[in-house]
Protein backbone atom coordinates (compact mmCIF):
# COMPACT_ATOMS: atom_id res chain seq x y z
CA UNK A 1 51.34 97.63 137.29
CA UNK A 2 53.20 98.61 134.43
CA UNK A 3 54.14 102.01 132.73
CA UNK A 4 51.47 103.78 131.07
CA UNK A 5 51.15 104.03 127.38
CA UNK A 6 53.11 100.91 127.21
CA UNK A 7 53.13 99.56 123.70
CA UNK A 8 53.11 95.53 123.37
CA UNK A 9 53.42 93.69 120.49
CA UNK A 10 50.96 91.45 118.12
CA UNK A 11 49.68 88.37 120.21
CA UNK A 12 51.77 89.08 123.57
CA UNK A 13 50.06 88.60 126.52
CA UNK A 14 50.48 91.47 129.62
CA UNK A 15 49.22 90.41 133.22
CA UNK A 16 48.00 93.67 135.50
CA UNK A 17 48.17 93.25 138.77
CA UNK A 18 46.58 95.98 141.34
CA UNK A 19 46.78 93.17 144.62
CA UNK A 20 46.63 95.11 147.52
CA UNK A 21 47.49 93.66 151.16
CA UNK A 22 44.42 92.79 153.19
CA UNK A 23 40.78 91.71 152.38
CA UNK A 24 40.01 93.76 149.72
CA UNK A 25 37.58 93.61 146.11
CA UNK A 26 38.78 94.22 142.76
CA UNK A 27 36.60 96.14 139.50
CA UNK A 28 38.44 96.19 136.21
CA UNK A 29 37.24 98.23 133.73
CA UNK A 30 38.38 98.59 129.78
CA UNK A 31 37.59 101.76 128.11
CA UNK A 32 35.40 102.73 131.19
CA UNK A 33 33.35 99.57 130.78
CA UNK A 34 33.21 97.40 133.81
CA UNK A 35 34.34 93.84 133.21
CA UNK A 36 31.97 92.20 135.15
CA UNK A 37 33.72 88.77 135.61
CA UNK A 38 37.37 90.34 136.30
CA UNK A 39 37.05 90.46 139.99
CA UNK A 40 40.73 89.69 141.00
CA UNK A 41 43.69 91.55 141.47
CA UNK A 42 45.21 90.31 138.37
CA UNK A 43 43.87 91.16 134.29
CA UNK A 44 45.41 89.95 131.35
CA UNK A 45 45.84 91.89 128.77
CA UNK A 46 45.10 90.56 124.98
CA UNK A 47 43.86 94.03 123.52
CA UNK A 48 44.65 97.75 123.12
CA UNK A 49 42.56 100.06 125.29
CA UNK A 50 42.70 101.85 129.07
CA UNK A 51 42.70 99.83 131.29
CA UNK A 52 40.86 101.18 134.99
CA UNK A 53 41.15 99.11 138.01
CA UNK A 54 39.32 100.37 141.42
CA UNK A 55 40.32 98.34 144.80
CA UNK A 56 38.29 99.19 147.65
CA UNK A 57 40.07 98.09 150.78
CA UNK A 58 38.78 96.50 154.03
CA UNK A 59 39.05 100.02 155.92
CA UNK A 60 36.40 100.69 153.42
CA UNK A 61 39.02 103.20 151.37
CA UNK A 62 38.87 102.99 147.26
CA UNK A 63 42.37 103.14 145.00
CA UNK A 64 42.08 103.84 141.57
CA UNK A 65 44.81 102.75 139.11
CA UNK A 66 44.74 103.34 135.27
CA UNK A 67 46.79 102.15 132.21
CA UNK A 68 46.58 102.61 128.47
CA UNK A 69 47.78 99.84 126.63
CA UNK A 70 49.05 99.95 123.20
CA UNK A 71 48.92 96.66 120.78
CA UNK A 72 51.37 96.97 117.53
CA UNK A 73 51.11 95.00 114.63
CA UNK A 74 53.69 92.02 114.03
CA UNK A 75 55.74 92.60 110.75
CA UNK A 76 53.74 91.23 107.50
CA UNK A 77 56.30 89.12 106.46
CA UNK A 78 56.64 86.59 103.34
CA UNK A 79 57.55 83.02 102.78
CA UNK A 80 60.35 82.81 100.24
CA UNK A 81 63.07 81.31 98.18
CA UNK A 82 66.56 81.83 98.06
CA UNK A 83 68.35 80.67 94.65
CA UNK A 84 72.04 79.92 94.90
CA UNK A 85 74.36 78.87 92.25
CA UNK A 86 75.87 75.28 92.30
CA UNK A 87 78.84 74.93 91.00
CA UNK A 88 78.43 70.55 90.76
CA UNK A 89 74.70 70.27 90.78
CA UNK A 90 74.47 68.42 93.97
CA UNK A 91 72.00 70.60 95.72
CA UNK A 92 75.09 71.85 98.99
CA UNK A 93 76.35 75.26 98.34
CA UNK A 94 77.06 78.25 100.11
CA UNK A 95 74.37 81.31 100.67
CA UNK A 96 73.72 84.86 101.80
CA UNK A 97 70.97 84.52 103.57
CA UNK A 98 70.65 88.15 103.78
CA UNK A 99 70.09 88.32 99.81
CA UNK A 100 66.36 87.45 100.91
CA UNK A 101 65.77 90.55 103.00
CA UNK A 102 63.88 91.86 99.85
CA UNK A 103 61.66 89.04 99.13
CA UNK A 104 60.97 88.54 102.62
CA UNK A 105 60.06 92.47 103.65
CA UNK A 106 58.83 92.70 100.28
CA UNK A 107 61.00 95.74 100.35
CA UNK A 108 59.90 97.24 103.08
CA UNK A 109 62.33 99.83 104.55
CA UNK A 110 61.16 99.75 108.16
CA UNK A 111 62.22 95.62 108.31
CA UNK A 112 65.12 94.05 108.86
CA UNK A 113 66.35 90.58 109.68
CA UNK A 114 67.45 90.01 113.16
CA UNK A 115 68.95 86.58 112.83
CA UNK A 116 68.54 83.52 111.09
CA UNK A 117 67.99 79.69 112.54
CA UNK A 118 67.44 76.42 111.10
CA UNK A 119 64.42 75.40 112.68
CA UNK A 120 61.10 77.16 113.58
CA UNK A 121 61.57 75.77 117.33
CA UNK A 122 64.78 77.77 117.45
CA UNK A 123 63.00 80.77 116.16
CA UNK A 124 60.77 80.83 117.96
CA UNK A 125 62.84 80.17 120.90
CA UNK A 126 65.62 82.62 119.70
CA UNK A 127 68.74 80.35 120.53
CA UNK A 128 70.99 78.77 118.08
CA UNK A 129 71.19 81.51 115.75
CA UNK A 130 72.91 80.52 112.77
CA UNK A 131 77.12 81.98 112.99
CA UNK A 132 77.70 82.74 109.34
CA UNK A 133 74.40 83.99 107.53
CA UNK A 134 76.69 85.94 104.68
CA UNK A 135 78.11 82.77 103.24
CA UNK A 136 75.48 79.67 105.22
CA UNK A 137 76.35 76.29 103.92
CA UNK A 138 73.26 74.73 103.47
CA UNK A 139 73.30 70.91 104.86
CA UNK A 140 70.86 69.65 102.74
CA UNK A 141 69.40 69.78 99.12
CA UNK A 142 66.16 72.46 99.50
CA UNK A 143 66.45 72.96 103.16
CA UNK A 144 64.33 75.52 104.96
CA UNK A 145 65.63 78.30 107.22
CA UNK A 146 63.56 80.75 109.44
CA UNK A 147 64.48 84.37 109.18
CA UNK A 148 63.37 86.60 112.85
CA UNK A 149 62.44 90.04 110.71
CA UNK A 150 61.76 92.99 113.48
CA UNK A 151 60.13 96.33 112.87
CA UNK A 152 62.59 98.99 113.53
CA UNK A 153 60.00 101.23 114.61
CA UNK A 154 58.53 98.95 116.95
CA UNK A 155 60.75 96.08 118.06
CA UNK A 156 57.90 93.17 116.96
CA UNK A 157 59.12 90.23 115.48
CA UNK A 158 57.94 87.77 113.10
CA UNK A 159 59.19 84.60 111.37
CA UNK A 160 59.96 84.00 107.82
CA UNK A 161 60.54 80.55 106.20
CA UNK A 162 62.88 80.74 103.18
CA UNK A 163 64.03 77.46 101.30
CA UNK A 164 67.56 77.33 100.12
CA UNK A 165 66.99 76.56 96.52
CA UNK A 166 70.02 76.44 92.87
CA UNK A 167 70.00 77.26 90.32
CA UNK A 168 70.38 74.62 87.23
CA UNK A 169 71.09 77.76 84.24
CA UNK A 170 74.47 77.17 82.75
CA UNK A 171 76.45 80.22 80.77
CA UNK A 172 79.48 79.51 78.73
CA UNK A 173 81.11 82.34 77.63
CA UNK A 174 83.89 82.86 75.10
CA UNK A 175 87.85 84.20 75.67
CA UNK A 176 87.99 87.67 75.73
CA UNK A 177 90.90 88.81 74.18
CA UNK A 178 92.70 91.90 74.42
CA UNK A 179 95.79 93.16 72.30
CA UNK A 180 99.00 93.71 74.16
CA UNK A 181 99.93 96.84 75.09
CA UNK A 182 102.81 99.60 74.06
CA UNK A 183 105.61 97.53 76.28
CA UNK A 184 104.28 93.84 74.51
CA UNK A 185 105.44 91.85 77.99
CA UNK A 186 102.12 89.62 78.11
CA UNK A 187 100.52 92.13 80.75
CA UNK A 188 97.85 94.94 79.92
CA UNK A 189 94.53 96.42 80.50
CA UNK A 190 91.07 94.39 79.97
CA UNK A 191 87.94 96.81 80.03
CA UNK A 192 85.58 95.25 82.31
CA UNK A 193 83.01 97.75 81.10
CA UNK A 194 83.13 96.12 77.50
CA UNK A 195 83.15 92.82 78.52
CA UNK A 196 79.66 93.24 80.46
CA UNK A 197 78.21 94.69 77.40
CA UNK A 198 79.23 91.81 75.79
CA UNK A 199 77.42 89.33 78.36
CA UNK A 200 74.47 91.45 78.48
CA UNK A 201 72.95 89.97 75.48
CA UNK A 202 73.17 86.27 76.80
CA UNK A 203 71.38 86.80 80.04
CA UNK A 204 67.73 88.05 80.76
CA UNK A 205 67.51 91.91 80.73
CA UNK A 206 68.42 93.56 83.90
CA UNK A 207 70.40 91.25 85.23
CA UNK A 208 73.18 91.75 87.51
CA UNK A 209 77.18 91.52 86.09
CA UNK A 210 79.81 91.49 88.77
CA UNK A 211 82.59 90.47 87.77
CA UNK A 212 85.41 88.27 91.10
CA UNK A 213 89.07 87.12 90.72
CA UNK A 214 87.94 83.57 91.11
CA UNK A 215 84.75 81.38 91.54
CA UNK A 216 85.55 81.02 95.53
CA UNK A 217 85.54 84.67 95.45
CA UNK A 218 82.31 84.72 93.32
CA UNK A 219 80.12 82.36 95.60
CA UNK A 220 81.43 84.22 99.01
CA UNK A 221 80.93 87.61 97.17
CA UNK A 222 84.50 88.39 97.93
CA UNK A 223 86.99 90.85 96.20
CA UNK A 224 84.70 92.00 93.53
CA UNK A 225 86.21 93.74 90.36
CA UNK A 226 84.72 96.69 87.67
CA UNK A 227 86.64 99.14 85.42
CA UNK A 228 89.93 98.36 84.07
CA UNK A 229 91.53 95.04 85.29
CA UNK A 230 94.96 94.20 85.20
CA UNK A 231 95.89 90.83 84.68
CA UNK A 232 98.73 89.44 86.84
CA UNK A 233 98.81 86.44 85.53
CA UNK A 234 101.08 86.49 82.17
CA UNK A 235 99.40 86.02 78.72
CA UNK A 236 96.08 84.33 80.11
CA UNK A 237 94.26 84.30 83.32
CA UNK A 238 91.03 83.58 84.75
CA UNK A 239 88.49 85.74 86.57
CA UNK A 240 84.61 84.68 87.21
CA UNK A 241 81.00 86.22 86.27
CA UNK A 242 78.32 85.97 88.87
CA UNK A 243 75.09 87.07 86.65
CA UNK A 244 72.24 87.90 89.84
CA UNK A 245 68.33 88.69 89.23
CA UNK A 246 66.60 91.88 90.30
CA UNK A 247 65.98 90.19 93.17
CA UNK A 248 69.57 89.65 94.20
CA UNK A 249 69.32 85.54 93.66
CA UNK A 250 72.03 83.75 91.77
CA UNK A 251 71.23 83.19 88.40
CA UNK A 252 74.77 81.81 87.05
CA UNK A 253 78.43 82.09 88.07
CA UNK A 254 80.59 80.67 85.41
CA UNK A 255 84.76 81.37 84.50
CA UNK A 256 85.78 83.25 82.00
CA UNK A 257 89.30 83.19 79.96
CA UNK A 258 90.95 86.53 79.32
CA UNK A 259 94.17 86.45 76.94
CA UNK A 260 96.69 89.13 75.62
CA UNK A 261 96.89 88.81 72.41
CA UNK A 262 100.62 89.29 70.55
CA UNK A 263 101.24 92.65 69.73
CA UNK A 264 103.76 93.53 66.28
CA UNK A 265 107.38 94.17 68.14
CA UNK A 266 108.94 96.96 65.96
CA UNK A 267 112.15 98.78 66.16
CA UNK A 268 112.34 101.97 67.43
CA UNK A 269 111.26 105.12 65.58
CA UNK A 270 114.16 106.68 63.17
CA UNK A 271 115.38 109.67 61.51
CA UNK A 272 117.25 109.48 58.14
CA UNK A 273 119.14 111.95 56.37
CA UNK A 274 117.49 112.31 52.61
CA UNK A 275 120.61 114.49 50.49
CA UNK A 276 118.44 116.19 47.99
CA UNK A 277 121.32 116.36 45.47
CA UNK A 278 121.70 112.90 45.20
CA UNK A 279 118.18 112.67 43.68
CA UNK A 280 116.18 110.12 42.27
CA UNK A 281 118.46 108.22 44.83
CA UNK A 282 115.90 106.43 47.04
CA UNK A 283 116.85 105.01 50.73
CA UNK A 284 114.99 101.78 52.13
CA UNK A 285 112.70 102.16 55.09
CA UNK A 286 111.58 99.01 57.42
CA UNK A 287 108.79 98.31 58.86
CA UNK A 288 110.78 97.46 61.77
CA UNK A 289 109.28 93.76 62.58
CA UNK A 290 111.10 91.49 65.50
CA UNK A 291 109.17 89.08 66.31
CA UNK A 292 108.49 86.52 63.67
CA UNK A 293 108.50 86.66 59.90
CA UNK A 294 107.61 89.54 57.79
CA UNK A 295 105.55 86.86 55.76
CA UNK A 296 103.43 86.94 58.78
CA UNK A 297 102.30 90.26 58.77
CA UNK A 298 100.59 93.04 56.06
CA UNK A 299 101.48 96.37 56.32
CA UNK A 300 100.28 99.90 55.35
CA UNK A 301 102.36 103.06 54.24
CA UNK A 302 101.16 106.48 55.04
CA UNK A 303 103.39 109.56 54.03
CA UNK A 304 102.23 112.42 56.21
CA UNK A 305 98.85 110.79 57.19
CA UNK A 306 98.53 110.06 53.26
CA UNK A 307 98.17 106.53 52.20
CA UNK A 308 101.01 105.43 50.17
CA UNK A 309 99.19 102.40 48.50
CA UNK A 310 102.73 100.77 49.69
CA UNK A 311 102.03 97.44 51.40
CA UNK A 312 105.47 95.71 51.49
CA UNK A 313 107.46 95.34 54.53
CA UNK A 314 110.64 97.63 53.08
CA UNK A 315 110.10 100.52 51.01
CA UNK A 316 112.10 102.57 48.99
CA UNK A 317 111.64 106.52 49.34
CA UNK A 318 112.66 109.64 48.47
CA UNK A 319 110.23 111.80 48.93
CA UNK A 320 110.52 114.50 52.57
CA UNK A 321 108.37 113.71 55.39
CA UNK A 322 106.75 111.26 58.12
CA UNK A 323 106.85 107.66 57.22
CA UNK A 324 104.19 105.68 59.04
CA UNK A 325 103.73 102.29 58.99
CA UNK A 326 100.88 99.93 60.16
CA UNK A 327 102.17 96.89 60.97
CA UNK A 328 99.38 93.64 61.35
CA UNK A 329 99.13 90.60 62.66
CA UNK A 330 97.02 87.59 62.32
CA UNK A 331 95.21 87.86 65.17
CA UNK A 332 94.33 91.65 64.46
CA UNK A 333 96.57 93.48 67.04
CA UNK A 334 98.59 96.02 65.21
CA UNK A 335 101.40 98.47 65.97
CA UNK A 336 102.89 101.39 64.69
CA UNK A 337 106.40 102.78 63.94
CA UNK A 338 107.47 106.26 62.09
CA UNK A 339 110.62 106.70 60.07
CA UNK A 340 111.23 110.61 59.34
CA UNK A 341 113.03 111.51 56.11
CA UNK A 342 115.06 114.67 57.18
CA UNK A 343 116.42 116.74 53.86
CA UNK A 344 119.58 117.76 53.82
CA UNK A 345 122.02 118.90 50.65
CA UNK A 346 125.47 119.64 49.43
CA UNK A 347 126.17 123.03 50.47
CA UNK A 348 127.04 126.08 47.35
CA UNK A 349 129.56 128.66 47.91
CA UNK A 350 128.06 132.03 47.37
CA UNK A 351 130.96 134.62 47.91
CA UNK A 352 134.08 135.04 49.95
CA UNK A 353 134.66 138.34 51.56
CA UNK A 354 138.39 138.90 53.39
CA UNK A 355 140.39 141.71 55.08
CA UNK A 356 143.85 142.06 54.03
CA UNK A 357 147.08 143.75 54.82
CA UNK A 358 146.52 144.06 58.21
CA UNK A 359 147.63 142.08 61.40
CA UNK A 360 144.90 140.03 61.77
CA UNK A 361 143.69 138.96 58.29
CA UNK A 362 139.96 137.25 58.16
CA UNK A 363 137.80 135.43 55.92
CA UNK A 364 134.61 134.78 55.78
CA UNK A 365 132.85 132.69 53.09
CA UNK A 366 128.46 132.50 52.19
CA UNK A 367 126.73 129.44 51.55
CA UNK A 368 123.47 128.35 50.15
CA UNK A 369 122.11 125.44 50.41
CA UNK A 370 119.39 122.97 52.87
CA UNK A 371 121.77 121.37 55.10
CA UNK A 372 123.61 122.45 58.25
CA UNK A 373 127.16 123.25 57.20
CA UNK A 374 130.99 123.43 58.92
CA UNK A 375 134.15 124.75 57.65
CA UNK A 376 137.54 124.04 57.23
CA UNK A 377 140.71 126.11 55.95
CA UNK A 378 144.09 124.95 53.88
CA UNK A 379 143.07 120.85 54.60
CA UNK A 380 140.15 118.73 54.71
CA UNK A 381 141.62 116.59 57.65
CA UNK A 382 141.68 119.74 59.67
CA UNK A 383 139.17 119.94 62.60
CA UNK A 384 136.13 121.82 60.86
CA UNK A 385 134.58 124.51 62.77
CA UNK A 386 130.72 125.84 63.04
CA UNK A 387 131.53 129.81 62.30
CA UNK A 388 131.88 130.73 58.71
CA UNK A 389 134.76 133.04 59.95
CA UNK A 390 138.48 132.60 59.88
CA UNK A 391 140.70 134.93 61.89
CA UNK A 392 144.52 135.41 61.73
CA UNK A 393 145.09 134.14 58.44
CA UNK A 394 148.49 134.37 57.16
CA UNK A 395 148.94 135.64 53.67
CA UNK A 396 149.32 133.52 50.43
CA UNK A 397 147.10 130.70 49.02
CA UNK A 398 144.29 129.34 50.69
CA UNK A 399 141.57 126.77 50.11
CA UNK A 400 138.71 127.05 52.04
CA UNK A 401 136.73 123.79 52.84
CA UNK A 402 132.91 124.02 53.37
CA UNK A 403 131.12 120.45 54.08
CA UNK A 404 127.31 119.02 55.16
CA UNK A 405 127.78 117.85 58.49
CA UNK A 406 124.84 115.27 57.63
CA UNK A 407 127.06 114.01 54.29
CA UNK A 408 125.62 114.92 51.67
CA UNK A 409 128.89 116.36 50.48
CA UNK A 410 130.87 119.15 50.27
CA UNK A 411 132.59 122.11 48.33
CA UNK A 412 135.69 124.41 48.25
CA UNK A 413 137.92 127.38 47.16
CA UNK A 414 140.80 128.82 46.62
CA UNK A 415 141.84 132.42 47.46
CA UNK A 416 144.81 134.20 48.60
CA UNK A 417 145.46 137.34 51.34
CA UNK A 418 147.83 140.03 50.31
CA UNK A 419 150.55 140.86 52.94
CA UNK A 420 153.81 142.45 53.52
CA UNK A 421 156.61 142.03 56.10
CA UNK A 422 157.31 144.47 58.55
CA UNK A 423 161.12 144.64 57.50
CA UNK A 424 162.99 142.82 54.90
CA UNK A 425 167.11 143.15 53.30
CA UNK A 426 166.94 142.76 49.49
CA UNK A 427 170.49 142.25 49.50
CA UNK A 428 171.37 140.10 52.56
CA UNK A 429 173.18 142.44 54.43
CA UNK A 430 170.88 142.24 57.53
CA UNK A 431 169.73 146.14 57.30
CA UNK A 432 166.22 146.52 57.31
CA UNK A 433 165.83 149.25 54.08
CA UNK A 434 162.48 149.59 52.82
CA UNK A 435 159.40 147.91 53.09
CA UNK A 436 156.62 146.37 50.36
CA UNK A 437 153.37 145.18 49.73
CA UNK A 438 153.59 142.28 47.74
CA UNK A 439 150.79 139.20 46.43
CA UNK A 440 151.07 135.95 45.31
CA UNK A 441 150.41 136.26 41.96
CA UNK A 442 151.73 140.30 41.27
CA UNK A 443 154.08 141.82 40.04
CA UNK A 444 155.68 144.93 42.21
């Protein structure tokens, strides 16, 4: 006999057998009903129920044995279609068969598929399972596979038929172009996101977009791609679109052309030195272009994030502040390059103040003026010095040098530090008799 509460599946057949040794006779009964024409020592089993068999041996002894059998249902499965795309039309192309799970449970969680085979003999059978159901080569033009779908609940099998169909849409899709980026070398950043939205319009709503590095990948389902792609090929490269239904089946896989587009190559950012004294004086700003002609681009002037109305490819300015410039090419793809005017100016003496008649005589001189300023004493070609202050000065005439270190000139003057000697001989004779003040420029 076998275990009790044993649960057997949709048309499987169970034999019970309660022989006993010796001459013995056999009742069956089902649900406590007798079965009248069961009178050996083996019962098949086709339905759910108890099953009750009483042996009464030859020593005139009865045995009672009792069973409940349990009958589950078979999956409810349903005949489909798989649709593959086909990249030459001629019917042979590669499949996941498991993309028909869903049409075949009619998305039924408690299903799954077991294995696939190409013939219903096989199935049936469960030997030659096909080796590669994720990416099946199918070896003929609508062939029919047989899917084994199980209840995971329940362990009962049944057989799907699914014919390998292709589909015949086509979808050609123009190059999507991106401008180059900051370092303008031919590789940047292509926003898969955008491109999708782009697509979306062409194919029937709520399609699938996945995006593969190359149609192999694309019909294996290999090495998928979303976000922000890099290209690594230089300047143009290649990727494919695999457009899928709701359903998971193929609808299109086609190539699509992604190019960086030539960005403006400009010149560094500069900084020039604007000497307010020289104004109206005006000083010519590029717009920095090294790559091609001027000729080939327009251009736009902003002066502090004001348009200039300036559209030329040099300028002339005099005016303080951020110089932007715009810089466009044919394509569209722009860049963008700064050139600061810094003021600066010719610096004005103010006053001189000194201390005299001592051992250490000093100067030190005020300036006005916008620039940044460094000072010289007696000679222009000496080595100019940041401090405004001059220490140990000798007495006599000085001229005191005070220049821009940017350029934009310079100014000076003269002054003179009264002194004296600590000894001195009037008349030669080498006797030190009286001492002095004296000045340039007095009488004592």
């Amino acid at each position: 006999m076998v275990a009790t509460n044993t649960s057997v599946c949709e048309n499987d057949r169970i034999t019970l057998d309660a022989f006993q040794p010796g001459i013995n006779t056999y009742k069956w009964f089902i649900d406590g009903v007798e079965q009248l024409t069961q009178i050996s020592s083996t019962f098949e089993v086709t339905a759910s129920g108890t099953y009750t068999v009483e042996v009464t041996l030859e020593n005139g002894c009865i045995s009672v044995g009792e069973i409940v059998i349990e009958y589950s249902p078979n999956p409810t499965v349903t005949n489909s279609s798989l649709i593959a795309c086909d990249d030459n039309q001629d019917g042979l192309t590669s499949y996941n068969l498991f993309n028909a799970l869903d049409a075949v449970t009619q998305n039924n969680p408690d299903l799954g598929i077991m294995a696939f085979y190409t013939s219903m003999v096989d199935a049936e059978m469960q030997i030659n399972p096909i080796q590669n159901p994720n990416n099946y080569n199918n070896i003929s033009p609508m062939q029919t596979v047989f899917a084994e779908v199980f209840d995971l609940n329940t362990g009962c099998l049944a057989i799907a038929e699914i014919m390998l169909d292709r589909s015949t849409n086509t979808l050609n899709l123009p190059d999507f172009n991106t401008c180059d980026d900051a370092t303008i070398d031919g590789f940047t950043t292509f926003n898969l996101y955008d491109i999708r939205s782009e697509i979306e319009p062409l194919v029937p709503a709520n399609y699938n977009i996945t995006f593969y590095t190359s149609i192999t990948d694309a019909f294996a389902e290999n090495n998928s791609i979303d976000g922000n792609f890099d290209n690594t090929i230089q300047q143009s490269q290649t990727i494919a679109v695999k457009v899928t239904t709701d359903t998971n089946q193929c609808y299109a896989i086609t190539e699509l052309t992604l190019r960086v587009l030539s960005t403006p190559k400009l010149m560094p950012d500069q900084t020039f030195i604007y000497c307010i004294n020289r104004f109206p004086e005006t000083v010519t700003l590029e717009s920095g272009i090294t790559n091609g002609m001027p000729s080939s681009y327009s251009f736009q002037w902003f002066l502090n994030g004001t348009d200039t109305g300036m559209t030329s490819a040099t300028i002339e300015a005099n005016d303080i502040g951020i110089y932007t410039v715009i810089v466009m090419s044919p394509n569209g793809c722009s860049n963008t390059r700064e050139v600061t005017l810094t003021p600066s100016n010719a610096p004005t003496i103010e006053s001189i103040a000194f201390t005299e008649l001592t051992t250490n005589n000093t100067v030190t001189v005020t300036v006005s003026g916008d620039g940044d300023y460094e000072f010289a004493l007696d000679t222009e070609s000496d080595i100019y010095q940041h401090a405004n202050t001059f220490l140990g000065i000798e007495p006599g005439f000085h001229t005191l040098f005070v220049r821009d270190k940017k350029g934009c000139g310079s100014a000076s003057v003269e002054f003179s530090i009264l002194g004296f000697p600590k000894f001195f001989t009037p008349n030669g004779d080498g006797y030190h008799d009286i001492s002095a003040t004296f000045r340039s420029q007095r009488a004592l």
